[in-house]
C-alpha atoms as a PDB file:
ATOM      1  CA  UNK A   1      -3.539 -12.684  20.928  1.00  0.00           C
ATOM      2  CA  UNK A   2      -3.563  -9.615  23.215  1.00  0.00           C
ATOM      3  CA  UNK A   3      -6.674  -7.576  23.271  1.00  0.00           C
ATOM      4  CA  UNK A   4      -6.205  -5.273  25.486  1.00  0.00           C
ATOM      5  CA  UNK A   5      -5.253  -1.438  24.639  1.00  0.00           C
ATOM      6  CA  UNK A   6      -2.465   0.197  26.872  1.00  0.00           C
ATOM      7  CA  UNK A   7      -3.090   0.519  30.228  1.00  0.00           C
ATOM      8  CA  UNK A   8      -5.058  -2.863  30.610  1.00  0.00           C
ATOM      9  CA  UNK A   9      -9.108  -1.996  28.637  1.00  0.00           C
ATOM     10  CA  UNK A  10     -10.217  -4.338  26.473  1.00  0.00           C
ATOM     11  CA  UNK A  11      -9.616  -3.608  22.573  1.00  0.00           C
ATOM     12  CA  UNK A  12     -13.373  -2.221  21.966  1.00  0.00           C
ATOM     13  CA  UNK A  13     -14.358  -3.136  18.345  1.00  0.00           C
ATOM     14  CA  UNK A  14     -18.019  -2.117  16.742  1.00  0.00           C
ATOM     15  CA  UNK A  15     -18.799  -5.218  14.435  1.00  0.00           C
ATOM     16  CA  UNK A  16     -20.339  -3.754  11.200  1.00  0.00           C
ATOM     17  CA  UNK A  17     -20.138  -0.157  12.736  1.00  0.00           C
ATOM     18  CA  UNK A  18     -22.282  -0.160  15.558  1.00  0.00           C
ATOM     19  CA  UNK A  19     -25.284  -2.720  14.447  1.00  0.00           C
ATOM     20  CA  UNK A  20     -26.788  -2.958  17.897  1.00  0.00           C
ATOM     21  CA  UNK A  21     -27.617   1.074  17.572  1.00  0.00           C
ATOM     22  CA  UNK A  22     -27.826   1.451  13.874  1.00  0.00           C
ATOM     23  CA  UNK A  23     -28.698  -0.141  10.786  1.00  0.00           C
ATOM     24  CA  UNK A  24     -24.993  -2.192  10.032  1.00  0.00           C
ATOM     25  CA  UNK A  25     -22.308  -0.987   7.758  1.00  0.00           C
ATOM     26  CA  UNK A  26     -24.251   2.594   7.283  1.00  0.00           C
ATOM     27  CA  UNK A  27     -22.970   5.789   8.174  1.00  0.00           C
ATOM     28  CA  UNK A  28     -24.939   5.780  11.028  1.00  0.00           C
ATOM     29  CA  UNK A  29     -23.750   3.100  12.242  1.00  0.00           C
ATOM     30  CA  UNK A  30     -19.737   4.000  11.950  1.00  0.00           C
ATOM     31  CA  UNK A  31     -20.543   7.557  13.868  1.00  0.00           C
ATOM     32  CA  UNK A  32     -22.540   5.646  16.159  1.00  0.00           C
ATOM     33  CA  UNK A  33     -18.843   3.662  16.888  1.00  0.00           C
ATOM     34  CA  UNK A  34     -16.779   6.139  17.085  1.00  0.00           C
ATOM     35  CA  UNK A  35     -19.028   7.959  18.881  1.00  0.00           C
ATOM     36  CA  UNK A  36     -19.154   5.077  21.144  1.00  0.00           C
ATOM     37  CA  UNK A  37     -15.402   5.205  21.516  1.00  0.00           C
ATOM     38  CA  UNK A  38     -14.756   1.979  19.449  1.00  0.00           C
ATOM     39  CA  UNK A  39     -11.069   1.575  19.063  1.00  0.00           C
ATOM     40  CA  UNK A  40     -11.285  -0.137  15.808  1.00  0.00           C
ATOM     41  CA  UNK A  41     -14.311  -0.145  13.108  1.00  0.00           C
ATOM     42  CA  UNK A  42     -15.055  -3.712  11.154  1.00  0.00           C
ATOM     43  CA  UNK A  43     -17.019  -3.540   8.183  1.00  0.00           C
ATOM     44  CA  UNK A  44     -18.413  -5.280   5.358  1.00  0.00           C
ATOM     45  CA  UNK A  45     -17.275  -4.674   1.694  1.00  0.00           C
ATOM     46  CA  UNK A  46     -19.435  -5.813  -1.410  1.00  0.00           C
ATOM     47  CA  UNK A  47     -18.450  -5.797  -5.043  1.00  0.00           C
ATOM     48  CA  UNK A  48     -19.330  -2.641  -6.325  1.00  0.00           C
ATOM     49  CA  UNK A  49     -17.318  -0.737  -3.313  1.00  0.00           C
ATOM     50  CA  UNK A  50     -20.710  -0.389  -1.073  1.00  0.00           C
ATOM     51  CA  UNK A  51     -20.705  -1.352   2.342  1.00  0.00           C
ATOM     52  CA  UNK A  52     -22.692  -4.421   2.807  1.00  0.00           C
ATOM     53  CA  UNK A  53     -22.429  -8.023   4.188  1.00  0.00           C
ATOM     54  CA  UNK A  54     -23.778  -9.681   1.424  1.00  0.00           C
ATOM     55  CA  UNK A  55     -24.823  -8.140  -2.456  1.00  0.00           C
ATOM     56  CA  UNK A  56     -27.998 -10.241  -1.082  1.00  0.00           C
ATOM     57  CA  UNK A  57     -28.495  -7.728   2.328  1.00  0.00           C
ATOM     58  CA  UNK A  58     -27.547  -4.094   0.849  1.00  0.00           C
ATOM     59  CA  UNK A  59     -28.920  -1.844   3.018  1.00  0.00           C
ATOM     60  CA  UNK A  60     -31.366   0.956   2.279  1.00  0.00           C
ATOM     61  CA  UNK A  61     -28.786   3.539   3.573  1.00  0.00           C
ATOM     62  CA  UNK A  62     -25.619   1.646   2.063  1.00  0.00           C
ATOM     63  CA  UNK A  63     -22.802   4.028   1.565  1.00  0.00           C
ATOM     64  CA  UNK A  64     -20.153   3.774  -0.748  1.00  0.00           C
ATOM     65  CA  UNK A  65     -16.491   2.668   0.511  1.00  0.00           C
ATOM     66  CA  UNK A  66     -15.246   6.071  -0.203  1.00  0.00           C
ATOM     67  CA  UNK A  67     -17.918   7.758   1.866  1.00  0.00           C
ATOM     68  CA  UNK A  68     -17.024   5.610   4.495  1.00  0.00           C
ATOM     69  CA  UNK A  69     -13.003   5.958   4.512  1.00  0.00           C
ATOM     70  CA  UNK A  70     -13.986   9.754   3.810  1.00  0.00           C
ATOM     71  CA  UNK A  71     -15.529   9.725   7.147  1.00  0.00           C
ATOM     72  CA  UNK A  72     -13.491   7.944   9.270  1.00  0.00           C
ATOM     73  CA  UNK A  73      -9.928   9.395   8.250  1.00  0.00           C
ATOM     74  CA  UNK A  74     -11.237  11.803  10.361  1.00  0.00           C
ATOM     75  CA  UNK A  75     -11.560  10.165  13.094  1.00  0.00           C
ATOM     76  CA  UNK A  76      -8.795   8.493  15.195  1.00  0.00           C
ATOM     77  CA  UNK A  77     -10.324   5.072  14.860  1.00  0.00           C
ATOM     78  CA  UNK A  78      -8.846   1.852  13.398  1.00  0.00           C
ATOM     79  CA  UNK A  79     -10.613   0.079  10.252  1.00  0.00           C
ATOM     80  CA  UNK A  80     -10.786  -3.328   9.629  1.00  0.00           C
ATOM     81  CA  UNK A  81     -12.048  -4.217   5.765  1.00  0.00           C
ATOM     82  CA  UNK A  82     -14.042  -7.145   5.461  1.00  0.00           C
ATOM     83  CA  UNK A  83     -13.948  -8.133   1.704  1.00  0.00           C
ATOM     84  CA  UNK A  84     -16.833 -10.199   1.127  1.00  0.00           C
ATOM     85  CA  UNK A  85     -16.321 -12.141  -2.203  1.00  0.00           C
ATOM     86  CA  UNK A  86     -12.905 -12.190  -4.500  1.00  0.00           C
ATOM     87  CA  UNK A  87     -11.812 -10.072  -7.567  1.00  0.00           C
ATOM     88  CA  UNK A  88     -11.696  -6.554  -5.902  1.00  0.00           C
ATOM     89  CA  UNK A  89      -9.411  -6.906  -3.154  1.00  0.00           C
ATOM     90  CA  UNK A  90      -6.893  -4.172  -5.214  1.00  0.00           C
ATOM     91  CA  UNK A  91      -9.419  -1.824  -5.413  1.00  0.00           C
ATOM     92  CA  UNK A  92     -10.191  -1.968  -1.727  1.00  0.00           C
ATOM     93  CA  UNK A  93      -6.676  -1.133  -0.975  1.00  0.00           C
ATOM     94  CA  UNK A  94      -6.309   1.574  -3.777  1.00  0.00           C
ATOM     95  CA  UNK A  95      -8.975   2.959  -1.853  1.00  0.00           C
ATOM     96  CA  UNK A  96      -7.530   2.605   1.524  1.00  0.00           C
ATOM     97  CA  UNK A  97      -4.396   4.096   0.528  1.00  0.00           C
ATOM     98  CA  UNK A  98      -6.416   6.875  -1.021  1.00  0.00           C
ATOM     99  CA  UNK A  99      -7.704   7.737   1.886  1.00  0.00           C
ATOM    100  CA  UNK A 100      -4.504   7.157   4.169  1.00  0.00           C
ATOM    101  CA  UNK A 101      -5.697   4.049   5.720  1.00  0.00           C
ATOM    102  CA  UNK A 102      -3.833   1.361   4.325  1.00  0.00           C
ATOM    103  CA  UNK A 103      -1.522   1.132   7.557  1.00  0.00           C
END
């Protein structure tokens, strides 16, 4: 697996947003990714389309998916959907697609 972006950097990706600067998968925490000039953004889905790692560990400022695709169409980072649990994976990528992201 190559990891490397054009010209020889490393692929640069912020692991639940940016979770060493902000509170992980919060909006905070994408901007403080892309502001970071992450190449690609992981984060954490939960049933209910909210952005957490667990339905156990929602966070105080979770977003909703759409909030977060909202936000980073914008930008000219990559996303990378972590679907925690089974049984809304189509509505994930109804919502990617949505948004333009599903590439």
């Amino acid at each position: 697996m190559n990891l490397r972006r054009h010209g020889g950097r490393p692929l640069v990706i912020g692991h639940r947003g940016a979770a060493a600067v902000a509170a992980e998968n919060t909006l905070a925490s994408l901007e403080a990714a892309v502001g970071a000039g992450a190449d690609i953004v992981e984060f954490d889905v939960a049933p209910g389309l909210v952005l957490a790692h667990s339905v156990h560990e929602t966070p105080e400022e979770a977003i909703s998916l759409a909030t977060a695709l909202e936000y980073l169409r914008e930008t000219t980072v990559g996303v990378q959907v972590d679907v925690k649990l089974g049984g809304y994976e189509a509505e994930v990528v109804d919502a990617l697609k949505e948004h333009g992201l599903e590439r």
